[in-house]
C-alpha atoms as a PDB file:
ATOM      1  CA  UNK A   1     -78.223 -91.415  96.828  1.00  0.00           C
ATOM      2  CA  UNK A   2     -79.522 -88.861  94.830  1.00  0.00           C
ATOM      3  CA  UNK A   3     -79.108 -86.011  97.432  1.00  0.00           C
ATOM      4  CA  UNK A   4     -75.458 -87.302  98.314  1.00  0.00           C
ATOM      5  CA  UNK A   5     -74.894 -86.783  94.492  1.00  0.00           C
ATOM      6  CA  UNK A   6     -76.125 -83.283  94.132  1.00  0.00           C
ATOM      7  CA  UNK A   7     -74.727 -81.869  97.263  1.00  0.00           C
ATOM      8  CA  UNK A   8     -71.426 -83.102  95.923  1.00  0.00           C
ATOM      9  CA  UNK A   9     -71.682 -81.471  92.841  1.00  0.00           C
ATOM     10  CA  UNK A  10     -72.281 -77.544  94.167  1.00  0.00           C
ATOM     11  CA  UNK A  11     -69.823 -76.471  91.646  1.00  0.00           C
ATOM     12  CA  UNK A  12     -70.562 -72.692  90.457  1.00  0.00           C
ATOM     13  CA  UNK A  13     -70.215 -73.947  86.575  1.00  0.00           C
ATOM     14  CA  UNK A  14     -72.668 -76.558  86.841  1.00  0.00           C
ATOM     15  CA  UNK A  15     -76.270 -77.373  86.733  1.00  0.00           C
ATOM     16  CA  UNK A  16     -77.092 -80.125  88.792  1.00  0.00           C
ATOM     17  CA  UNK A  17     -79.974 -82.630  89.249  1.00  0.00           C
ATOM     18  CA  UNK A  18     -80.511 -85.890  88.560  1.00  0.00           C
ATOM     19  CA  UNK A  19     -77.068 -86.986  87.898  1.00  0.00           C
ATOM     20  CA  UNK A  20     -76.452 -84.716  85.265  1.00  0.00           C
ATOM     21  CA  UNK A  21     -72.965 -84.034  86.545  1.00  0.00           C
ATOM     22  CA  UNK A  22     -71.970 -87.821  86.174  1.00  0.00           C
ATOM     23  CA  UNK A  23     -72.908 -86.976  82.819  1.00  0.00           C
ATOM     24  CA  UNK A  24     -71.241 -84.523  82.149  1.00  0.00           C
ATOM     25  CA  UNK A  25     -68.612 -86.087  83.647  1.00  0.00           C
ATOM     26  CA  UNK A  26     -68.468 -89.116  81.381  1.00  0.00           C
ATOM     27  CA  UNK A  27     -69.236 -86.632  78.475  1.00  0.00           C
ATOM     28  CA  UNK A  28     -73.024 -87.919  77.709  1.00  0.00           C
ATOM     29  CA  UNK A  29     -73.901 -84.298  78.107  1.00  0.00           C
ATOM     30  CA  UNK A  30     -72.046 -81.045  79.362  1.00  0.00           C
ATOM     31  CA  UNK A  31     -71.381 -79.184  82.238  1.00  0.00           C
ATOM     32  CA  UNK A  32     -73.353 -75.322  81.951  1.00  0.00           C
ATOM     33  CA  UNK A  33     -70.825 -72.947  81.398  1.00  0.00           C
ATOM     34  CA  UNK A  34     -71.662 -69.606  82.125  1.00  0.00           C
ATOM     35  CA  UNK A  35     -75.127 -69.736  80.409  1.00  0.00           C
ATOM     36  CA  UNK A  36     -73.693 -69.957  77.222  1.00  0.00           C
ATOM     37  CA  UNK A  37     -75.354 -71.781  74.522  1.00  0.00           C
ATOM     38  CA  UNK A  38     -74.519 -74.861  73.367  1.00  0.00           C
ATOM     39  CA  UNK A  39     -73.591 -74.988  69.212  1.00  0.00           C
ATOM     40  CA  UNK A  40     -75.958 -77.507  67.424  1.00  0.00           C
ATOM     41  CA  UNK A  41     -74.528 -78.486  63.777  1.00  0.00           C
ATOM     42  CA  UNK A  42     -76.957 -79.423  61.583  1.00  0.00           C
ATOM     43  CA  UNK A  43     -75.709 -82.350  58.978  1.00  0.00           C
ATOM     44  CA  UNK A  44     -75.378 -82.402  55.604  1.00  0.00           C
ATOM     45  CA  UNK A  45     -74.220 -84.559  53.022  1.00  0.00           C
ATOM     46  CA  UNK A  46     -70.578 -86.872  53.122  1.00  0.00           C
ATOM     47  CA  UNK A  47     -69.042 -87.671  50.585  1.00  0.00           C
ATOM     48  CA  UNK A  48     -67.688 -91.073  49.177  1.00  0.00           C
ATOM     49  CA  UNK A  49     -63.971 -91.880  51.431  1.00  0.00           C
ATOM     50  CA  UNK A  50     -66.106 -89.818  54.337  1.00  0.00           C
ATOM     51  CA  UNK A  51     -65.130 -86.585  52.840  1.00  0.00           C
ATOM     52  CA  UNK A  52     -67.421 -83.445  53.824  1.00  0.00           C
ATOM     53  CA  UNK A  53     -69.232 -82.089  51.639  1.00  0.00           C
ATOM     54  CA  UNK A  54     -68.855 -78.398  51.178  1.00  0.00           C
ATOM     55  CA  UNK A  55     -71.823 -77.446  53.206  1.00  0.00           C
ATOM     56  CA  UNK A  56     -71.126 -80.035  56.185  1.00  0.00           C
ATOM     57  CA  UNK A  57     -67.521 -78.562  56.287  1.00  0.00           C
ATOM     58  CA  UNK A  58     -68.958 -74.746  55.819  1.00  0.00           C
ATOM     59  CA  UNK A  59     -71.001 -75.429  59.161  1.00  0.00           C
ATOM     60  CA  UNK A  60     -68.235 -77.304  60.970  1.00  0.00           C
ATOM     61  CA  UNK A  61     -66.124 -74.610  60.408  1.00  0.00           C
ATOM     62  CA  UNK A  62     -68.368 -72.039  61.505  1.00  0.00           C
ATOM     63  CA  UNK A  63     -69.515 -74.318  64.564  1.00  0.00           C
ATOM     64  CA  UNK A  64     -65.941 -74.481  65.532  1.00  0.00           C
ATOM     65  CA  UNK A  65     -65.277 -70.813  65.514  1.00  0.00           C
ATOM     66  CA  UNK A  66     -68.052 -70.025  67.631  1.00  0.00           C
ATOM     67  CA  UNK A  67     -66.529 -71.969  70.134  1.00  0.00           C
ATOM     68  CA  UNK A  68     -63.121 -71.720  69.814  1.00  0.00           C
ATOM     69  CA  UNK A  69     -64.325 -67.625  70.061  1.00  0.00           C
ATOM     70  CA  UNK A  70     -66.192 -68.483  73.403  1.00  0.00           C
ATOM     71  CA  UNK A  71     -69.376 -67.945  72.381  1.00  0.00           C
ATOM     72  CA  UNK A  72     -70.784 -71.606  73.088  1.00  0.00           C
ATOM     73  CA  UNK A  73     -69.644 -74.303  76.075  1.00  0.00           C
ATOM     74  CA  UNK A  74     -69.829 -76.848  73.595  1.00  0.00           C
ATOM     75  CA  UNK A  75     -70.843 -78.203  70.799  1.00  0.00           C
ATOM     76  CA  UNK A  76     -73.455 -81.417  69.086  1.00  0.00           C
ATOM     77  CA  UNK A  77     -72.526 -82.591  66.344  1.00  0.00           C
ATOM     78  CA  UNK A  78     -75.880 -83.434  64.105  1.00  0.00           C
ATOM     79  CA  UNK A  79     -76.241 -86.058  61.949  1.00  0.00           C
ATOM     80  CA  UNK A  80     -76.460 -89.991  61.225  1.00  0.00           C
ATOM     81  CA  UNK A  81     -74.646 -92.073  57.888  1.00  0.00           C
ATOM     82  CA  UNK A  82     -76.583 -90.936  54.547  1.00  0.00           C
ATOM     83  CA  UNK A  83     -75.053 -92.331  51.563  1.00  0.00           C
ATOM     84  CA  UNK A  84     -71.667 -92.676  52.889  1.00  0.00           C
ATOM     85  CA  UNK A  85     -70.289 -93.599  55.919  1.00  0.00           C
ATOM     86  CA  UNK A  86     -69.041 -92.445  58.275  1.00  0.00           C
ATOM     87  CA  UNK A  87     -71.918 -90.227  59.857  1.00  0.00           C
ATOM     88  CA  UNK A  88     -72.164 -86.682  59.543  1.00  0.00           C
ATOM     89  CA  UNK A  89     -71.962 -86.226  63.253  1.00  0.00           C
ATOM     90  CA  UNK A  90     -68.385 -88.246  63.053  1.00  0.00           C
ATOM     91  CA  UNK A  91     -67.483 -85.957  60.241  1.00  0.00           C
ATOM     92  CA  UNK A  92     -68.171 -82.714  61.885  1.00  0.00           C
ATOM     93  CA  UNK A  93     -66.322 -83.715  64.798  1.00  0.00           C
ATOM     94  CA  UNK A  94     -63.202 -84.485  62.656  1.00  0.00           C
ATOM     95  CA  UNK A  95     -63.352 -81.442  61.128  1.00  0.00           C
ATOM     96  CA  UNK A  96     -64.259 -79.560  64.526  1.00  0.00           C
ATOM     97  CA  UNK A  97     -61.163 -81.067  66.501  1.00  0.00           C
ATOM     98  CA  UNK A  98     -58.719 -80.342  63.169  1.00  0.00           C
ATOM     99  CA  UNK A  99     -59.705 -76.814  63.664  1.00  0.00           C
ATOM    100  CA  UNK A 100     -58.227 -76.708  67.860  1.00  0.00           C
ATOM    101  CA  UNK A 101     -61.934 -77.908  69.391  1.00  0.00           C
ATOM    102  CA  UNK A 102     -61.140 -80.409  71.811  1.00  0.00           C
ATOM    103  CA  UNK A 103     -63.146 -84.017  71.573  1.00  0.00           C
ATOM    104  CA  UNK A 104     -64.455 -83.893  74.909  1.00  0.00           C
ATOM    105  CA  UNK A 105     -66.157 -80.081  73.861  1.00  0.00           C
ATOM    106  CA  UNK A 106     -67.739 -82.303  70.661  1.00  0.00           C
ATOM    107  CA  UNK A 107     -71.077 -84.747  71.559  1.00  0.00           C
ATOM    108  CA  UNK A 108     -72.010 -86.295  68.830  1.00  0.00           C
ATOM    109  CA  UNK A 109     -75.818 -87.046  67.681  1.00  0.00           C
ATOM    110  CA  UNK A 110     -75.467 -90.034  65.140  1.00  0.00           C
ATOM    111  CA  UNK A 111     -78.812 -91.359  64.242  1.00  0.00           C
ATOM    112  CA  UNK A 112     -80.924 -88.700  62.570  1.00  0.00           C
ATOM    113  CA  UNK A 113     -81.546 -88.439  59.115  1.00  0.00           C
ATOM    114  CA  UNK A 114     -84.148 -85.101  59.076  1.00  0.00           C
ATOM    115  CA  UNK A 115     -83.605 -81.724  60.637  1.00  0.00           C
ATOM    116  CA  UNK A 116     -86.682 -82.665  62.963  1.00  0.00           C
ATOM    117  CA  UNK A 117     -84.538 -85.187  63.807  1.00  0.00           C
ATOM    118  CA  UNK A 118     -81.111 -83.820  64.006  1.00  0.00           C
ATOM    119  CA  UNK A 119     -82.689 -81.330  66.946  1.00  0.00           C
ATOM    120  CA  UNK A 120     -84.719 -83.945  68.404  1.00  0.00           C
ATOM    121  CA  UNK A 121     -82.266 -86.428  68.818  1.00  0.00           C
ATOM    122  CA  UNK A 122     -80.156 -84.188  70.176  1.00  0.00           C
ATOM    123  CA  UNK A 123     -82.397 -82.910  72.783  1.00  0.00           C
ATOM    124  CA  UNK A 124     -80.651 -85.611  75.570  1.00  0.00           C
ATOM    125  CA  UNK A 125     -77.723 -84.171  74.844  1.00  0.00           C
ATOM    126  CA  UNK A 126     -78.279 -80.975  76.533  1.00  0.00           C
ATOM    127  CA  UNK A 127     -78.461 -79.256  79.883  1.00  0.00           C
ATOM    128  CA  UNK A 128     -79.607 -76.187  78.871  1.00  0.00           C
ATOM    129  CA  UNK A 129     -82.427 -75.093  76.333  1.00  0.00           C
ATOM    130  CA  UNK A 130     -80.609 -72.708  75.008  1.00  0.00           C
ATOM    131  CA  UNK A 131     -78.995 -73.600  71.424  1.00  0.00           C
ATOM    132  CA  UNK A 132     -77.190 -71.508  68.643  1.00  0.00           C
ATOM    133  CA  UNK A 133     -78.403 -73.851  65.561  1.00  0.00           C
ATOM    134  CA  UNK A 134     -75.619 -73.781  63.223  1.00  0.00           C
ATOM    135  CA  UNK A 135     -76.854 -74.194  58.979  1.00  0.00           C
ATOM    136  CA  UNK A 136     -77.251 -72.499  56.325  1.00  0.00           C
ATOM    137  CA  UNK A 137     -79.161 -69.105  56.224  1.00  0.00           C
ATOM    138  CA  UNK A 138     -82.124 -70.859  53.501  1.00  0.00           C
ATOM    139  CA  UNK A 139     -82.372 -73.520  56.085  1.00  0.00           C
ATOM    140  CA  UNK A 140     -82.622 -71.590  59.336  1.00  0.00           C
ATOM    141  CA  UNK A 141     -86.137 -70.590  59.267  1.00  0.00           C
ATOM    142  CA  UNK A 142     -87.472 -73.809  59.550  1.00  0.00           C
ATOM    143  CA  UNK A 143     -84.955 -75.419  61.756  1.00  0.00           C
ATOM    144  CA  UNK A 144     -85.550 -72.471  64.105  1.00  0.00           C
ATOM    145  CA  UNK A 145     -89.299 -73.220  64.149  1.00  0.00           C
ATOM    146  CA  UNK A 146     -88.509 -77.065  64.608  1.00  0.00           C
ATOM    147  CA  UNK A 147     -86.242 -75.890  67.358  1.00  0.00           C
ATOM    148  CA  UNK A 148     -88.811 -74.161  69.370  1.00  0.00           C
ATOM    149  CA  UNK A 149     -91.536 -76.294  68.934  1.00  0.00           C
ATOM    150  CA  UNK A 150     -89.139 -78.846  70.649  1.00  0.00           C
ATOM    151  CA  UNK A 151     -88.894 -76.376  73.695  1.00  0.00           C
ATOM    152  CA  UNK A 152     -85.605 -74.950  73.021  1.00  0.00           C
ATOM    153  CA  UNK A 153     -84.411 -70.974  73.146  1.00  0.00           C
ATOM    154  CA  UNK A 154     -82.902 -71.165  69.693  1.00  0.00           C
ATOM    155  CA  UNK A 155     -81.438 -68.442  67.347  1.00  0.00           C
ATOM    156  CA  UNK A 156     -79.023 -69.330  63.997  1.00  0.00           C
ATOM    157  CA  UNK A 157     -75.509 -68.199  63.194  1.00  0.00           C
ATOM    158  CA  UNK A 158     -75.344 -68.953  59.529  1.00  0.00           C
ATOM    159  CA  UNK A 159     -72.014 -69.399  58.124  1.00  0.00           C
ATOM    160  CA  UNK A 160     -71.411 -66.916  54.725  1.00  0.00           C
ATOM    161  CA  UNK A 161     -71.983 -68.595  51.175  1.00  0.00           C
ATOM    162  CA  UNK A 162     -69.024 -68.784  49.374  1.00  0.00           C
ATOM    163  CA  UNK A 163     -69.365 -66.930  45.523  1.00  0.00           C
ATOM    164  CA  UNK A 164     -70.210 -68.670  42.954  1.00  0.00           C
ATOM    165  CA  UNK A 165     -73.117 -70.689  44.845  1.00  0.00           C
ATOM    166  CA  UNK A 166     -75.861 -68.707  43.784  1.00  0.00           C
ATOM    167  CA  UNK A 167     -77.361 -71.761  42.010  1.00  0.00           C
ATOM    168  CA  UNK A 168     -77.467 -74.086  44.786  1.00  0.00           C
ATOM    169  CA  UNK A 169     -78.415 -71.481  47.330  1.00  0.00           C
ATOM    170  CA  UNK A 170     -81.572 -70.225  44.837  1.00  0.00           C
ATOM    171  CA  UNK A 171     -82.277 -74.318  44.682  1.00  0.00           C
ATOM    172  CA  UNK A 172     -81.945 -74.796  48.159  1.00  0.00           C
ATOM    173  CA  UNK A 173     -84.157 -71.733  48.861  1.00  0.00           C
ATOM    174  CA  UNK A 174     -86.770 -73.149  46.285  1.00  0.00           C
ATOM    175  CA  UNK A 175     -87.032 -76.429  48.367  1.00  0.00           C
ATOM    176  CA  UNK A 176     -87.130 -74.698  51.674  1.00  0.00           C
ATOM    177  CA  UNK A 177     -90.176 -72.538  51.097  1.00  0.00           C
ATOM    178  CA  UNK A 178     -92.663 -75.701  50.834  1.00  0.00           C
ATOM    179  CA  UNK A 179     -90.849 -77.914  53.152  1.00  0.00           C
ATOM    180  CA  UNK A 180     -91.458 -74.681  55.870  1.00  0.00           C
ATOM    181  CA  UNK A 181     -94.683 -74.206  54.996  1.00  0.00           C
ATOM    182  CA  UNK A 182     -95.625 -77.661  55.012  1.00  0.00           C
ATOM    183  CA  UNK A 183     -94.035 -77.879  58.242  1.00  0.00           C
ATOM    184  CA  UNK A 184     -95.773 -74.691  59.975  1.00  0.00           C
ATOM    185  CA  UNK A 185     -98.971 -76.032  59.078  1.00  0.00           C
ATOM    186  CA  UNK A 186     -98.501 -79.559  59.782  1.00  0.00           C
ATOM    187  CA  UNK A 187     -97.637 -78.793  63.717  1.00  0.00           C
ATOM    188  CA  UNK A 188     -99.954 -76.214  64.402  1.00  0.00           C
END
C-alpha cells in the first residue's frame, strides 16, 4: 500500500515517503514548500487570563512575519502550559492567526517545558531539517546548539528588543552564559 501511496503523491511541492503526505494532509506535519524552512517559536511565559507575555508575543510576532513575508512554509508553535493555561504553543498560534497566518500554516508542539524540549518535541513535526528557530538573540546560542545536536540545519531570526529592556535582556544574558556552557559540556 505503501507504493500505491507514494506514487499518488508525485506532487512537485511535496516530499514524499512513508505517508508523510497523509500527514500533511491532515496537518500532523507539512507539505515541503520550495525548500523553505519551517519557523520554530520557542515559548515563553503566559500570563494569568492566557495573556502573552511580552516575549512570547515579541516572537509570535516575528514568527508570523517571516511567514506572512514568505520566508518559511510554515510554522511550530513551541511550548506546553507553565503557570497558566492555556499553553504557549496555543498562545502563539492565537497571536500568529490574529496577525493573517492561517491555522492550517500553525502546528502546534504542546508538551515541552525546556528549550531541549521545545526542539525535540517538535522534531515529528517536520519534513524537513531545516528550521529558522525563532527567540530571543541571548537565547539563540544555545538553542542553536540544541538544534543541531538534534540533527537539524538551524539558524535564528531574533526579533529586536524593545527600549527600555536593558535590565531583563542583561538578566537574561547572565542566565544564558552558564545554562550554555553547562549545556556544551554536558553533550559533548
Amino acid at each position: 500500500m505503501s507504493d500505491v501511496l507514494i506514487r499518488v503523491c508525485r506532487h512537485p511541492n511535496r516530499t514524499c515517503g512513508d505517508f508523510q503526505w497523509l500527514e500533511a494532509a491532515a496537518g500532523l506535519c507539512f507539505p515541503a514548500q520550495m525548500n523553505k524552512p519551517v519557523a520554530l517559536i520557542l515559548g515563553a511565559a503566559v500570563w494569568s487570563g492566557g495573556r502573552p507575555s511580552i516575549t512570547l508575543k515579541r516572537r509570535a510576532e516575528h514568527g508570523a512575519r517571516l511567514w506572512l513575508a514568505g520566508h518559511v512554509s510554515g510554522i511550530v508553535a513551541c511550548g506546553g502550559v507553565g503557570h497558566y493555561p492555556p499553553s504557549e504553543a496555543e498562545v502563539i498560534s492565537k497571536v500568529c492567526q490574529e496577525l493573517g497566518v492561517p491555522e492550517v500554516a500553525v502546528l502546534q508542539e504542546k508538551r515541552s517545558t525546556t528549550t531541549e524540549e521545545n526542539l525535540r518535541f517538535a522534531l515529528v513535526l517536520l519534513n524537513t531539517p531545516d528550521v529558522i528557530i525563532v527567540t530571543d538573540r541571548y537565547h539563540a546560542p544555545r538553542a542553536r546548539l540544541i538544534a543541531r545536536r538534534l540533527g537539524l540545519n538551524a539558524t535564528t531570526d531574533c526579533p529586536p528588543i524593545p527600549q527600555g529592556r536593558r535590565k531583563h535582556v542583561v538578566r537574561q544574558t547572565l542566565r544564558e552564559v552558564p545554562a550554555y556552557l553547562w549545556y556544551w559540556l554536558r553533550k559533548r
